[in-house]
N, C-alpha and C. Protein backbone atom coordinates (compact mmCIF):
# COMPACT_ATOMS: atom_id res chain seq x y z
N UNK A 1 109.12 75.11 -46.53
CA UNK A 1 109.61 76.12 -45.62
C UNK A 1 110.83 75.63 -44.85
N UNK A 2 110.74 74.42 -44.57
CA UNK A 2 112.01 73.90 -43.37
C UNK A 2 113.62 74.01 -44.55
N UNK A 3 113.03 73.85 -45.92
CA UNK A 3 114.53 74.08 -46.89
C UNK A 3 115.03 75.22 -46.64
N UNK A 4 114.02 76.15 -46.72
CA UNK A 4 114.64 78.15 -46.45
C UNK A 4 114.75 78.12 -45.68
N UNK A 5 114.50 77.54 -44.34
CA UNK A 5 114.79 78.00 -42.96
C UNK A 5 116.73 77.55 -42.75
N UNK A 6 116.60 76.01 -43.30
CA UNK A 6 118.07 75.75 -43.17
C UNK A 6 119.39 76.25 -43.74
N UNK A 7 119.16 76.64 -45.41
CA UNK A 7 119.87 77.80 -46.01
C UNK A 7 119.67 79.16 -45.56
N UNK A 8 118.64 79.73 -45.32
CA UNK A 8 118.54 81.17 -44.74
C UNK A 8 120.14 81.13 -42.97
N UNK A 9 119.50 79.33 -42.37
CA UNK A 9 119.80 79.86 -41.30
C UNK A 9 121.35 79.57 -41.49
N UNK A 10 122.03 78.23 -42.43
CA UNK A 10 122.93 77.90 -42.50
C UNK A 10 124.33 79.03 -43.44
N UNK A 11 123.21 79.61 -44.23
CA UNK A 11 124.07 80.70 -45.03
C UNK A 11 124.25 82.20 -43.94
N UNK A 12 123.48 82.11 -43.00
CA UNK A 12 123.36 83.81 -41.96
C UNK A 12 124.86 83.01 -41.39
N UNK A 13 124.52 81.65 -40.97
CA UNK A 13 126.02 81.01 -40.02
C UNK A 13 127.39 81.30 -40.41
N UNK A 14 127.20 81.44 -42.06
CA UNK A 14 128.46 80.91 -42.38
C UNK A 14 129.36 82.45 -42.75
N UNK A 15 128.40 83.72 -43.25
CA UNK A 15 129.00 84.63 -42.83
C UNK A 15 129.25 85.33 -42.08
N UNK A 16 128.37 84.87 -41.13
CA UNK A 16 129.22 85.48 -39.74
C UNK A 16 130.48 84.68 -39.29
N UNK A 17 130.33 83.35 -39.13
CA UNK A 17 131.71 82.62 -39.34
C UNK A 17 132.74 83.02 -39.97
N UNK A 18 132.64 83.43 -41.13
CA UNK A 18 133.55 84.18 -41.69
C UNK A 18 133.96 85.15 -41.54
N UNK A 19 133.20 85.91 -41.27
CA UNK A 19 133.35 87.41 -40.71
C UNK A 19 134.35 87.25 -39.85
N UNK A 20 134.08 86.39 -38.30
CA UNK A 20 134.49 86.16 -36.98
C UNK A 20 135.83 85.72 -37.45
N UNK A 21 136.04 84.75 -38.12
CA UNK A 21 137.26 84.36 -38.31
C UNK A 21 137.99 85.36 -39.33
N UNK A 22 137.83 85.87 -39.98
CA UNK A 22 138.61 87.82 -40.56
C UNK A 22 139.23 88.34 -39.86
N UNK A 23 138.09 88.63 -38.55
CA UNK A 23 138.99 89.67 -37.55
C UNK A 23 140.06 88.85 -36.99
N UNK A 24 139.62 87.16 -36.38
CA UNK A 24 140.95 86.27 -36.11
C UNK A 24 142.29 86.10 -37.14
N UNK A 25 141.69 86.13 -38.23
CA UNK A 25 143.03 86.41 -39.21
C UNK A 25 144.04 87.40 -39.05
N UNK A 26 142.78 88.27 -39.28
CA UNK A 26 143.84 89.61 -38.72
C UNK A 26 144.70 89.77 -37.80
N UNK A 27 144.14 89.23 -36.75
CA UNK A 27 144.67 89.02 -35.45
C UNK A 27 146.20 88.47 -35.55
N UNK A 28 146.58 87.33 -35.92
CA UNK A 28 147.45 86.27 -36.25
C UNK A 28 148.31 86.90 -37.21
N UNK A 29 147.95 87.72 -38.59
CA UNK A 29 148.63 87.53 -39.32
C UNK A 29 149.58 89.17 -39.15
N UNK A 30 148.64 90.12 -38.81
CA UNK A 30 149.45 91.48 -38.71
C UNK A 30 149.27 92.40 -37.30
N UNK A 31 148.39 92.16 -36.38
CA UNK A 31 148.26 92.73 -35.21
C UNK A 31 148.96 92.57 -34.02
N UNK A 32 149.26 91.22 -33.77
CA UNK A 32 149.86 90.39 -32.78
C UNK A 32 151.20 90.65 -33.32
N UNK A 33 151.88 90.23 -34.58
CA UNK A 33 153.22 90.75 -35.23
C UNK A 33 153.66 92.44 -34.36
N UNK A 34 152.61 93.39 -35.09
CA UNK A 34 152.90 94.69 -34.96
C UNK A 34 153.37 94.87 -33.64
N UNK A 35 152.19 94.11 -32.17
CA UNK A 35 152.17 94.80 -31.59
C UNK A 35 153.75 93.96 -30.03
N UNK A 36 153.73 93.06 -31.25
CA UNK A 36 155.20 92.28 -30.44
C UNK A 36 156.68 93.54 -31.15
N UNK A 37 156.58 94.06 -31.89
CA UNK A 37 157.61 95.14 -31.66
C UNK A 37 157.58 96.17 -30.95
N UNK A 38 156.52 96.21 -30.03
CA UNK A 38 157.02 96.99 -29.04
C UNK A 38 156.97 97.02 -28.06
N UNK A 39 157.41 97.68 -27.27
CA UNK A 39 158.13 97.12 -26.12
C UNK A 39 156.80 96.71 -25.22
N UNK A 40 156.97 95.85 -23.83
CA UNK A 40 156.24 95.44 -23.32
C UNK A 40 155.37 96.12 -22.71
N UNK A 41 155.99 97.09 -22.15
CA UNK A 41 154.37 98.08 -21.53
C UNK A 41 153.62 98.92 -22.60
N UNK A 42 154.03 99.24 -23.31
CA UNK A 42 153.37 99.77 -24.82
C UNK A 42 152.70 98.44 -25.52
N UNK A 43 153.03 97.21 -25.82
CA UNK A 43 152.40 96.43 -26.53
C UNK A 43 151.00 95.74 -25.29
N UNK A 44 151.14 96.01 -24.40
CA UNK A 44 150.70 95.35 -23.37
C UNK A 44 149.50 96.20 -23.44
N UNK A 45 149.72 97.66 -23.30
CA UNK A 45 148.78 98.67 -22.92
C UNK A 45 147.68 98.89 -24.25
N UNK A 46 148.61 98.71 -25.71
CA UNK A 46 147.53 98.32 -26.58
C UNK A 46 146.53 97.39 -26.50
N UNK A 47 147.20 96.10 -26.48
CA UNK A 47 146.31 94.89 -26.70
C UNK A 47 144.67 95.30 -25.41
N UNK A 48 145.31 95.72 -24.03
CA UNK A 48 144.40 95.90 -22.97
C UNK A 48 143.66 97.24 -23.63
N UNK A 49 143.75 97.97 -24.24
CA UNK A 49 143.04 98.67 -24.87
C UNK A 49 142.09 98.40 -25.97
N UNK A 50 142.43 97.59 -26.89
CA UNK A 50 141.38 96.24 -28.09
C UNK A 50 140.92 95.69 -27.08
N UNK A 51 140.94 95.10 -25.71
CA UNK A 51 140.52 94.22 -25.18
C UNK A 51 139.11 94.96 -25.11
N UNK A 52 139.12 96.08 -24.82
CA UNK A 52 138.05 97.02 -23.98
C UNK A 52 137.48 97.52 -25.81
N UNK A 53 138.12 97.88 -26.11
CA UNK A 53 137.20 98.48 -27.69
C UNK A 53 136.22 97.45 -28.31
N UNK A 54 137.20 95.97 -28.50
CA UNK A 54 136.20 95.17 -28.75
C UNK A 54 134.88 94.92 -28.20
N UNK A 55 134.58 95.03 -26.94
CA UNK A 55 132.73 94.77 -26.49
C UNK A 55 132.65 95.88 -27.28
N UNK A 56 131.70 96.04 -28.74
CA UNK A 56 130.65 96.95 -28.66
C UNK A 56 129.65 95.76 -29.55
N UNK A 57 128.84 96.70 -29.85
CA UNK A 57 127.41 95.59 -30.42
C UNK A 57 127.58 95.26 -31.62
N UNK A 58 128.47 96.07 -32.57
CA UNK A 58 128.41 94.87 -34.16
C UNK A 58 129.61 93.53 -33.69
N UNK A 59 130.09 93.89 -32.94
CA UNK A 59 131.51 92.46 -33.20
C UNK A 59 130.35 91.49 -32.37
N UNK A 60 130.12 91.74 -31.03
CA UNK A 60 128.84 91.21 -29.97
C UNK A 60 127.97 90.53 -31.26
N UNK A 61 127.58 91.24 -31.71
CA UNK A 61 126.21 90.49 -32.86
C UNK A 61 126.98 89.61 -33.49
N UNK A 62 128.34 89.83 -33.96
CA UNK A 62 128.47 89.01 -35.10
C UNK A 62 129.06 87.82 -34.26
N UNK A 63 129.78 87.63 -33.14
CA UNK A 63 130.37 86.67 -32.31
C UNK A 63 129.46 85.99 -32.01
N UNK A 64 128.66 86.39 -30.97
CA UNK A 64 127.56 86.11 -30.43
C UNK A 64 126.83 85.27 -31.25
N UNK A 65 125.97 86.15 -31.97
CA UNK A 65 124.83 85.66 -32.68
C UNK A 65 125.47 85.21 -33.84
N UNK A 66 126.55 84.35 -34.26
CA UNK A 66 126.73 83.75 -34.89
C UNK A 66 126.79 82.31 -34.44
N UNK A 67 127.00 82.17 -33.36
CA UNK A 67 127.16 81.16 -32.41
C UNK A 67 125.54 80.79 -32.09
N UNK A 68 124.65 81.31 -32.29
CA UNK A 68 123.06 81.44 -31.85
C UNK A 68 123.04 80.62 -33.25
N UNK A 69 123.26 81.34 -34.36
CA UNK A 69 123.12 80.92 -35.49
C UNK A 69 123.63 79.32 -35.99
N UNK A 70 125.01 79.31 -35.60
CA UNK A 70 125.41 77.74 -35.32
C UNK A 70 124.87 76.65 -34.91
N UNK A 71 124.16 77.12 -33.62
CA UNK A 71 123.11 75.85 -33.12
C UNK A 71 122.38 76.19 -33.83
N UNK A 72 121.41 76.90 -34.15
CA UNK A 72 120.46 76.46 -34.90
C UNK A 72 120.89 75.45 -36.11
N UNK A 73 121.70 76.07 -37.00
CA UNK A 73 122.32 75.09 -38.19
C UNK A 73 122.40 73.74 -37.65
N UNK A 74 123.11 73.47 -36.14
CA UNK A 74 123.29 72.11 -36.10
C UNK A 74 122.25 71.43 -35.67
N UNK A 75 121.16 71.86 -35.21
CA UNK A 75 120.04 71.26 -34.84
C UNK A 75 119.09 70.95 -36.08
N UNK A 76 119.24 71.51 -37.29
CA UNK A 76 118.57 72.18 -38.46
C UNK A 76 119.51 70.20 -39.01
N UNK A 77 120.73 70.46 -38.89
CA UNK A 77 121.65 69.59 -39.82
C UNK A 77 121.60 68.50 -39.17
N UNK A 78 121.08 68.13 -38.18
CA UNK A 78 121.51 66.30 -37.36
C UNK A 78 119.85 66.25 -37.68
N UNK A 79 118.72 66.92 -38.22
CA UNK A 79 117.34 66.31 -38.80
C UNK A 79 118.04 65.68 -40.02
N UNK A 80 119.10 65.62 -40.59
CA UNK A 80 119.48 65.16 -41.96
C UNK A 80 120.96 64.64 -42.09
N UNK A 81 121.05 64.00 -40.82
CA UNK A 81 122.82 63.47 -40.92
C UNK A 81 123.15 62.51 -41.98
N UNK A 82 121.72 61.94 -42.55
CA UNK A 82 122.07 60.91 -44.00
C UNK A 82 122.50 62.07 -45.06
N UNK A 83 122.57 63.32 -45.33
CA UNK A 83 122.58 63.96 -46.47
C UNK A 83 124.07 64.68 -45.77
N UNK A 84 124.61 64.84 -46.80
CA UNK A 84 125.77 65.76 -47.04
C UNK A 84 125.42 67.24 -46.79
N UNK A 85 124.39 68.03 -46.73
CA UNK A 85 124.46 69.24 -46.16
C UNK A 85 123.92 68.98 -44.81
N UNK A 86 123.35 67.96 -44.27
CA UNK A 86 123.13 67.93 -42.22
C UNK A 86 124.23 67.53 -42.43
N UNK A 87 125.80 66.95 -42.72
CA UNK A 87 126.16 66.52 -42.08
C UNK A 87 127.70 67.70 -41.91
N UNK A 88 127.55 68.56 -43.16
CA UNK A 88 128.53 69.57 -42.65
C UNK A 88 127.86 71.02 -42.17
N UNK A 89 126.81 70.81 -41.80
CA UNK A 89 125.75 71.74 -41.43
C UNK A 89 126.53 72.01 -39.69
N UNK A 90 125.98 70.37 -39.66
CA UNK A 90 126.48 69.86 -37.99
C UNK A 90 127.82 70.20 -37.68
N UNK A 91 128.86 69.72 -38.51
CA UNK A 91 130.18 69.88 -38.56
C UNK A 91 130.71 71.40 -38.65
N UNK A 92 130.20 72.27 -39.35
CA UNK A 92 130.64 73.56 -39.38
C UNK A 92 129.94 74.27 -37.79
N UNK A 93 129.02 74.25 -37.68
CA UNK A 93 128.19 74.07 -36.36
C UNK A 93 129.39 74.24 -35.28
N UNK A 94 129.82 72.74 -35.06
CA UNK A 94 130.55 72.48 -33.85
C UNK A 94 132.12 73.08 -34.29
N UNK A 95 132.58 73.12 -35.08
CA UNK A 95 133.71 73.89 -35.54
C UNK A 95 133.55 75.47 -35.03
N UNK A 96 132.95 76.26 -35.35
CA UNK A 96 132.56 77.48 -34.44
C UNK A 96 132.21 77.51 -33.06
N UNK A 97 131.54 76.77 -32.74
CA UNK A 97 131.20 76.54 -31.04
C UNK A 97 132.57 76.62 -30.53
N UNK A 98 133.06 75.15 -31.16
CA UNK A 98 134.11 74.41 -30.79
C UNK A 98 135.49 74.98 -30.44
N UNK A 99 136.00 75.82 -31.81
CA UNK A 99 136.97 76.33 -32.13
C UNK A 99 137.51 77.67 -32.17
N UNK A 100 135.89 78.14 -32.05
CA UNK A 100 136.00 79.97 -32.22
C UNK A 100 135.57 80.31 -30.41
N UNK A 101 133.75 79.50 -30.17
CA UNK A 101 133.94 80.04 -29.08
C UNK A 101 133.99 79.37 -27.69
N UNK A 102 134.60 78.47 -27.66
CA UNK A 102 134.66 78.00 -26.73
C UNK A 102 136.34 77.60 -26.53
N UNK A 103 137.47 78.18 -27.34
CA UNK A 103 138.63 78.68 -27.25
C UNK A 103 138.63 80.35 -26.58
N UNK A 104 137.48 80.98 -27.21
CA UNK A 104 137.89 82.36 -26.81
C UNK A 104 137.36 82.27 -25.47
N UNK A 105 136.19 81.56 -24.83
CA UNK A 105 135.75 81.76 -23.49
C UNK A 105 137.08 81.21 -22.56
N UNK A 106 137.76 80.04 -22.91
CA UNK A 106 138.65 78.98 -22.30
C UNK A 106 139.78 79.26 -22.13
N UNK A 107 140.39 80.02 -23.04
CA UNK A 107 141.60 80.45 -23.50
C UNK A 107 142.33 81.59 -23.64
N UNK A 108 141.36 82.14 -24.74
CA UNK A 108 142.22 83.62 -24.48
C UNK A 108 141.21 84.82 -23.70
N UNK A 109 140.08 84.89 -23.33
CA UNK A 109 139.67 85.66 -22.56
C UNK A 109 140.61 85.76 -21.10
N UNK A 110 140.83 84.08 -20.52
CA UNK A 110 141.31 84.13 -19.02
C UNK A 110 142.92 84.94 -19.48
N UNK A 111 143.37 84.77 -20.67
CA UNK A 111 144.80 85.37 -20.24
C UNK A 111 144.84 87.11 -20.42
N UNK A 112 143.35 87.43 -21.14
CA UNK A 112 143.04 88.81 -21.56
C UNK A 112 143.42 89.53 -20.22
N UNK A 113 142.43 88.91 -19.28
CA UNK A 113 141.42 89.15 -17.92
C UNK A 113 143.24 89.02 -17.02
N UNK A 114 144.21 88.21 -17.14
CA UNK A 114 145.66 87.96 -16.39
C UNK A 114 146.04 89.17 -16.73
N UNK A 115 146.21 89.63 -18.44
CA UNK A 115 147.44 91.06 -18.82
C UNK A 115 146.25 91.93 -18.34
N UNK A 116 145.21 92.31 -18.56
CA UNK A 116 144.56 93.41 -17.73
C UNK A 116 145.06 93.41 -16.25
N UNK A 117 144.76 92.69 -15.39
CA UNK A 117 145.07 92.79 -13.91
C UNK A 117 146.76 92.90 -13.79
N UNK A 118 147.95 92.82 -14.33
CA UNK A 118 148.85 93.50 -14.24
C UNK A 118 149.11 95.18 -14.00
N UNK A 119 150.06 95.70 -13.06
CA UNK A 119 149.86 96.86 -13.31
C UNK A 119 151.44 96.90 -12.92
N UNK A 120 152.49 96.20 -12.49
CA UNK A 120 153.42 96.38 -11.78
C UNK A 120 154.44 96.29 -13.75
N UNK A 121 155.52 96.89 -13.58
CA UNK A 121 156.36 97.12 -14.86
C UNK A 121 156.90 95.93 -15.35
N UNK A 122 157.45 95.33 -14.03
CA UNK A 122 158.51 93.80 -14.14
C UNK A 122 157.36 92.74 -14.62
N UNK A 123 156.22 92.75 -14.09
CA UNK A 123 155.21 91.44 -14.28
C UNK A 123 154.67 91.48 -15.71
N UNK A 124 154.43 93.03 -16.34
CA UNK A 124 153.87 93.11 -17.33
C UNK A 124 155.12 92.55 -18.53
N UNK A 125 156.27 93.09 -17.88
CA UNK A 125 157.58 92.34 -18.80
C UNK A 125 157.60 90.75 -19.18
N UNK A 126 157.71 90.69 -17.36
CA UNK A 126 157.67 89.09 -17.68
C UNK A 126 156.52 87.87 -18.01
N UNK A 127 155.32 88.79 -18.24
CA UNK A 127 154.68 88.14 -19.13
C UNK A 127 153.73 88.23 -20.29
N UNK A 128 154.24 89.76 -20.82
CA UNK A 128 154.31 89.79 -22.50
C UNK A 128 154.30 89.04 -23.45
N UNK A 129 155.72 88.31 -23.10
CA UNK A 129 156.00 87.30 -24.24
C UNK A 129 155.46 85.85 -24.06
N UNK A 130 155.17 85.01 -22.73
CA UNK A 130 154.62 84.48 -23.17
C UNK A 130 153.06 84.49 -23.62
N UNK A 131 151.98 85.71 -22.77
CA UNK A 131 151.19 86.04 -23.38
C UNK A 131 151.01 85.88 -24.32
N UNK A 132 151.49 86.80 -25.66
CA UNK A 132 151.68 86.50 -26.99
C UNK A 132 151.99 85.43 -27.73
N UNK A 133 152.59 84.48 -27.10
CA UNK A 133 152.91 83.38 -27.84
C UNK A 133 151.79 82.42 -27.56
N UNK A 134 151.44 82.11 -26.46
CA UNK A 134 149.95 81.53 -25.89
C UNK A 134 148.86 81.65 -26.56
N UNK A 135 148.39 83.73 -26.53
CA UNK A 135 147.58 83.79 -26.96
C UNK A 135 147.08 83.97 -28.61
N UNK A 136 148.70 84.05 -29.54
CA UNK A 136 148.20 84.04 -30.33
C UNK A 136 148.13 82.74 -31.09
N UNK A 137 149.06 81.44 -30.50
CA UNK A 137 148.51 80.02 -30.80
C UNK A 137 146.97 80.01 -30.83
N UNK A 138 146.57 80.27 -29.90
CA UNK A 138 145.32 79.86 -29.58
C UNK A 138 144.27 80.73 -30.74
N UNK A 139 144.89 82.00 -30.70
CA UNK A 139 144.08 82.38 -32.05
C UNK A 139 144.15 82.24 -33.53
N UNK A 140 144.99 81.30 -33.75
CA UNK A 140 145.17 80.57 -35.24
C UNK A 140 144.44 79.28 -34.72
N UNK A 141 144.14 79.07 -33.72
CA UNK A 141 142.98 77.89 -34.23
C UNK A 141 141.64 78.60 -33.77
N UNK A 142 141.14 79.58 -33.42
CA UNK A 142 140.08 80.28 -33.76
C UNK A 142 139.91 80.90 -34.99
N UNK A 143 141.17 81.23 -35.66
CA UNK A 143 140.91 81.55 -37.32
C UNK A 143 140.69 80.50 -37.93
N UNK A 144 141.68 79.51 -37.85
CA UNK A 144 141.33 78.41 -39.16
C UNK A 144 139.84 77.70 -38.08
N UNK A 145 139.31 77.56 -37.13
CA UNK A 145 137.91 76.98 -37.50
C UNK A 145 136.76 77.84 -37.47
N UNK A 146 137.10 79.18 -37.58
CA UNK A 146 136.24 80.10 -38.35
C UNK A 146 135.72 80.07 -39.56
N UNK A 147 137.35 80.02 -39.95
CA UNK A 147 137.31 79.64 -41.75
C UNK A 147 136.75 78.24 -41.95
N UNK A 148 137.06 77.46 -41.49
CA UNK A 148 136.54 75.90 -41.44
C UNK A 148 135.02 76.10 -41.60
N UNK A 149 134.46 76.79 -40.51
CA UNK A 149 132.83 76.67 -40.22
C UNK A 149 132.33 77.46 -41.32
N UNK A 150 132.92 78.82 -41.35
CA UNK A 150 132.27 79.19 -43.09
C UNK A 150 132.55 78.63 -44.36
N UNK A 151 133.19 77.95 -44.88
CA UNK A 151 133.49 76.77 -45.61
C UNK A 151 132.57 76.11 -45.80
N UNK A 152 132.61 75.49 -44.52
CA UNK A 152 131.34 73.88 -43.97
C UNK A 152 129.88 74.37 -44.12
N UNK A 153 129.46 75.46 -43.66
CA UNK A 153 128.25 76.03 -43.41
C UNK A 153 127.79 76.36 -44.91
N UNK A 154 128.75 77.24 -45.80
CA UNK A 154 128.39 77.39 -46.87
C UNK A 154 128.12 76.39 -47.82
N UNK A 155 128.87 75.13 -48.05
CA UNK A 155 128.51 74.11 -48.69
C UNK A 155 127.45 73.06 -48.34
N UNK A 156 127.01 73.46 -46.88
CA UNK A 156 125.56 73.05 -46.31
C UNK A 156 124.74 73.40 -46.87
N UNK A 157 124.92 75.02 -46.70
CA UNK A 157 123.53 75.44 -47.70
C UNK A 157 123.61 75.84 -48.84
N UNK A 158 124.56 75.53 -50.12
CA UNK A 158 124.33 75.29 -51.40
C UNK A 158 124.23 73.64 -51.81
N UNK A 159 124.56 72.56 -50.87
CA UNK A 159 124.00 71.58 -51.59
C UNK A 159 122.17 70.81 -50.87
N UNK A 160 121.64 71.83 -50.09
CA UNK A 160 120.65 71.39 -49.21
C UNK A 160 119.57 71.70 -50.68
């Protein structure tokens, strides 16, 4: 039973990991682009608009409780740090904690929570751009250790 528990729990990890890091792709590769052509109170007023669409309960489940899912994997994977699936069990584990959410609590939530509380024209101008450049650094390393942790997680639980 403890084998299915660690693939059941390490394979639930790794597509939600994946999942999580999709929408970060997205993010990086065509959203953040789009929404830097336009002008600052229009690109501003979008993003603060995704800010608010995003809470609902499937992204919540899959963020969230993928991160639920992570510890478990890594608690599941340091019973077996001699074997090659505890040890990228653990590693994909802390790569999501690490990289997905504890960048988004650290990082780009506080600057979410800064362009929301703007309301004046000049402030939202003058800090658009670096907004964007800040926040979407920060979300290419929430994509690539998204992708990292579903990677890691998945080859946990096909060689366990």
């Amino acid at each position: 039973m403890g084998s299915t528990w660690f693939v059941v729990t390490t394979g639930a990890a790794a597509v939600g990991a994946g999942l999580v890091g999709g929408v970060f792709f997205a993010f990086s590769t065509f959203v953040m682009p789009a929404l830097a052509r336009l002008t600052p109170d229009r690109g501003a007023d979008a993003m603060r608009s995704i800010n608010i669409a995003v809470i609902t309960p499937p992204f919540l489940a899959a963020f969230v409780g993928t991160a639920v899912l992570a510890v478990a994997a890594a608690v599941l994977g340091a019973r077996d740090l001699g074997e090659a699936s505890g040890a990228l069990a653990l590693g994909g584990a802390l790569a999501y904690l690490a990289g997905v959410l504890a960048v988004t609590a650290g990082y780009n939530v506080p600057r979410n929570d800064r362009l929301a509380a703007l309301a004046d024209h000049a402030q939202i101008a003058a800090y658009w751009s670096t907004y964007q450049q800040q926040w979407t650094r920060a979300n290419h390393v929430r994509t690539f250790s998204g992708i990292l942790a579903a990677a890691s997680l998945t080859a946990a639980a096909i060689l366990h």
